[in-house]
N, C-alpha and C. Protein backbone atom coordinates (compact mmCIF):
# COMPACT_ATOMS: atom_id res chain seq x y z
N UNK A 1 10.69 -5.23 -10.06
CA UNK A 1 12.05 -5.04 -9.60
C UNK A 1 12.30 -6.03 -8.46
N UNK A 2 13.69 -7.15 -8.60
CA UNK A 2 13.92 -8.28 -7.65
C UNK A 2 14.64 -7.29 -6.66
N UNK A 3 15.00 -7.79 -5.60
CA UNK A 3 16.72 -8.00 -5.17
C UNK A 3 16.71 -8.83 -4.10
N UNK A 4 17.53 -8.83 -3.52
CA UNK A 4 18.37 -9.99 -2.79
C UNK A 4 17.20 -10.51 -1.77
N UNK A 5 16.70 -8.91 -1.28
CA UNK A 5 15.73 -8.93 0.17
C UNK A 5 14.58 -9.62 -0.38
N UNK A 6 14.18 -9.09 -1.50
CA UNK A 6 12.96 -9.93 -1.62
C UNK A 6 12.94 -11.01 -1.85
N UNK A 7 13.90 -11.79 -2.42
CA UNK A 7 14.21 -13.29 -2.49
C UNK A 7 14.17 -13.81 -1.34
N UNK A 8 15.18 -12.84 -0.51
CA UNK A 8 14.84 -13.41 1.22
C UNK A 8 13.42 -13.80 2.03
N UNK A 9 12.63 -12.73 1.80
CA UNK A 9 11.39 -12.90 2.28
C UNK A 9 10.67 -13.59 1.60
N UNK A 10 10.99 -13.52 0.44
CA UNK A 10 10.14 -14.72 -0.51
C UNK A 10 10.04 -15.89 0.42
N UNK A 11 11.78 -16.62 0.40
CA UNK A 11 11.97 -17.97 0.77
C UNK A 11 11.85 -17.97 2.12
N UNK A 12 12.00 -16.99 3.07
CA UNK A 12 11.90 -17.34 4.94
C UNK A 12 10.86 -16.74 5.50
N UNK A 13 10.29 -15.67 4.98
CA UNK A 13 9.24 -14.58 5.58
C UNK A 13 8.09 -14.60 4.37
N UNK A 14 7.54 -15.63 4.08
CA UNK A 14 6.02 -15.47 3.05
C UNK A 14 5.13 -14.15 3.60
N UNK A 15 4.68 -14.81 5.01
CA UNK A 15 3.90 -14.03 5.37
C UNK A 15 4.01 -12.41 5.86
N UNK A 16 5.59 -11.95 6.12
CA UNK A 16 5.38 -10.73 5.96
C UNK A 16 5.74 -9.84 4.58
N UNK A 17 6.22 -11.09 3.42
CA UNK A 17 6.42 -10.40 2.47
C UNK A 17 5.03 -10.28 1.87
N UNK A 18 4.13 -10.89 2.03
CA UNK A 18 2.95 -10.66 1.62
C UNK A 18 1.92 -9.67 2.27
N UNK A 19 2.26 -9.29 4.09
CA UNK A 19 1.71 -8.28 4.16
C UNK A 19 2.87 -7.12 3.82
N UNK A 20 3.65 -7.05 3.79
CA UNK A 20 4.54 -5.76 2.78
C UNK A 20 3.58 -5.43 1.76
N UNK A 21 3.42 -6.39 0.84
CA UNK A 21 3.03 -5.95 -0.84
C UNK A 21 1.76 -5.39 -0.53
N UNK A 22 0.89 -5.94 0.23
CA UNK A 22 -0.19 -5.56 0.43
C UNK A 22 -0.16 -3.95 0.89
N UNK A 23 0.42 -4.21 2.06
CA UNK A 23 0.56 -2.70 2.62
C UNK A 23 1.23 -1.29 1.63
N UNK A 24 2.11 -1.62 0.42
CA UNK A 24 2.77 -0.87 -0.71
C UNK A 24 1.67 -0.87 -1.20
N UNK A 25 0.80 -1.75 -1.92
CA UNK A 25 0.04 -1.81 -2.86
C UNK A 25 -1.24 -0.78 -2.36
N UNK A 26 -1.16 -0.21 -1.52
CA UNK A 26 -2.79 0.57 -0.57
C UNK A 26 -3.61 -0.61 -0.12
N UNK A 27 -3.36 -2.13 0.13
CA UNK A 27 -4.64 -2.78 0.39
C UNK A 27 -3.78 -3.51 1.48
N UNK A 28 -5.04 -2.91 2.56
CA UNK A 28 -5.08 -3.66 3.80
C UNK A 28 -5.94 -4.83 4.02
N UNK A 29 -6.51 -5.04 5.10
CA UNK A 29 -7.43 -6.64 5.66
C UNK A 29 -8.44 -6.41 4.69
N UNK A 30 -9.17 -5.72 3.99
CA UNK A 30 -9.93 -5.29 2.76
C UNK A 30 -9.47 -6.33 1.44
N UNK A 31 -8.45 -6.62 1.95
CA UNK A 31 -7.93 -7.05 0.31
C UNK A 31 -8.44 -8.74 0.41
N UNK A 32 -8.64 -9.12 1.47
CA UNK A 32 -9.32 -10.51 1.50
C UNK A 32 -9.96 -10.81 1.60
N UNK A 33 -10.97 -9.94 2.05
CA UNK A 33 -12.38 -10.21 1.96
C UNK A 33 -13.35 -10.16 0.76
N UNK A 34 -12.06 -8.99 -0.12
CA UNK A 34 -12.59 -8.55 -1.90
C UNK A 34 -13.43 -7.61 -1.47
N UNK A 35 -13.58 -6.55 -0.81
CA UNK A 35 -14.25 -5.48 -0.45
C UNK A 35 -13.61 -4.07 -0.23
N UNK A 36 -14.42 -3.63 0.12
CA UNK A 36 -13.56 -2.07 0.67
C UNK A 36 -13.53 -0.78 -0.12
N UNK A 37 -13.13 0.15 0.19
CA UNK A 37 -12.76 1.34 -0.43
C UNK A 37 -11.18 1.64 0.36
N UNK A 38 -10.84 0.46 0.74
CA UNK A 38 -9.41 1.45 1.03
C UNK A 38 -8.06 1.54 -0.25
N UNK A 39 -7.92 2.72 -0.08
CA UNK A 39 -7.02 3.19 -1.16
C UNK A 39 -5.51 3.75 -0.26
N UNK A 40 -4.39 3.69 -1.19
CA UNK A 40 -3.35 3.85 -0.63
C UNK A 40 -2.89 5.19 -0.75
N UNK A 41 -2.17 5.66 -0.16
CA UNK A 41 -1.34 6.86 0.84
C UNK A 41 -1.63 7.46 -0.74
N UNK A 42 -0.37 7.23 -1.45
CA UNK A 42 -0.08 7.70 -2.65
C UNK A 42 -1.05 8.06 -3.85
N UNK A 43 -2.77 7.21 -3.89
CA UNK A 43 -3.77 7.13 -4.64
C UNK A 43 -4.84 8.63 -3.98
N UNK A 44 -4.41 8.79 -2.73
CA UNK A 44 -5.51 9.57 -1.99
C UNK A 44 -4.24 11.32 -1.88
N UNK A 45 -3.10 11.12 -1.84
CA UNK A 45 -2.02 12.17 -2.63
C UNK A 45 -2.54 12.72 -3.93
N UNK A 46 -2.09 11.64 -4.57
CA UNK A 46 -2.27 12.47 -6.19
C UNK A 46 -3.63 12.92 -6.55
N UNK A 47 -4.79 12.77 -5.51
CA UNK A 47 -6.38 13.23 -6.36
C UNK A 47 -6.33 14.37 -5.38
N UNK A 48 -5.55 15.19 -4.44
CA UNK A 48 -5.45 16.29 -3.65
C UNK A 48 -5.70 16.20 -2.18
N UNK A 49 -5.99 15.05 -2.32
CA UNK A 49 -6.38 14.42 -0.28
C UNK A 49 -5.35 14.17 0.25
N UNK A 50 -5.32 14.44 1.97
CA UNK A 50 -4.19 13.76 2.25
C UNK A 50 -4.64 12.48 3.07
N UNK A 51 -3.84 11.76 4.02
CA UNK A 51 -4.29 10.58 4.58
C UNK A 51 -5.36 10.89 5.21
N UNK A 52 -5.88 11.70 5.73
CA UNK A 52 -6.92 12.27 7.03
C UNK A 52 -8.22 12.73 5.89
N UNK A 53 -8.15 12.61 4.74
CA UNK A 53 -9.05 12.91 3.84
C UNK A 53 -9.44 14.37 3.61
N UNK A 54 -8.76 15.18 4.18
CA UNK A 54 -8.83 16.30 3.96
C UNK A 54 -8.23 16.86 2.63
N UNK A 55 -8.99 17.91 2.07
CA UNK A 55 -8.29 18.54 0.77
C UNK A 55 -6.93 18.98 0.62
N UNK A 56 -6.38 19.11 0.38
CA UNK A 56 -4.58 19.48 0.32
C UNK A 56 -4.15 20.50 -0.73
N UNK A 57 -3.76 21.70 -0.93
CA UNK A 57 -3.22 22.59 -1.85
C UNK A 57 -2.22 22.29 -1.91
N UNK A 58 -2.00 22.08 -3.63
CA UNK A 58 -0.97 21.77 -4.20
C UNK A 58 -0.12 22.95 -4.19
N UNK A 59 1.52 22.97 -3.90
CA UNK A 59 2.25 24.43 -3.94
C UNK A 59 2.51 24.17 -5.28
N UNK A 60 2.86 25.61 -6.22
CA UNK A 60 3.13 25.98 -7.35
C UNK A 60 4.22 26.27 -7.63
């Protein structure tokens, strides 16, 4: 999905559109070294964890 903004940052802001994607995508300073276990907000949500790694009950 384009729009206007990301064209923007495309062409004037590389470098924070690239740490954006990174940071959406779950991969932080991990992502350049090709290492890590860090996983994003949303990956560590849906398996019942929350950010703090604690278990989380799903409401019904």
């Amino acid at each position: 999905m384009q729009s206007d903004g990301f064209e923007y940052l495309k062409e004037n802001c590389p470098s924070l559109q690239s740490e954006l994607l990174k940071t959406v995508a779950g991969c932080e300073d991990d992502c350049s070294s090709g290492g890590g276990k860090s996983r994003s907000v949303w990956a560590q949500l849906s398996d019942g964890g929350d950010t703090n790694g604690r278990r989380v009950r799903h409401r019904t």
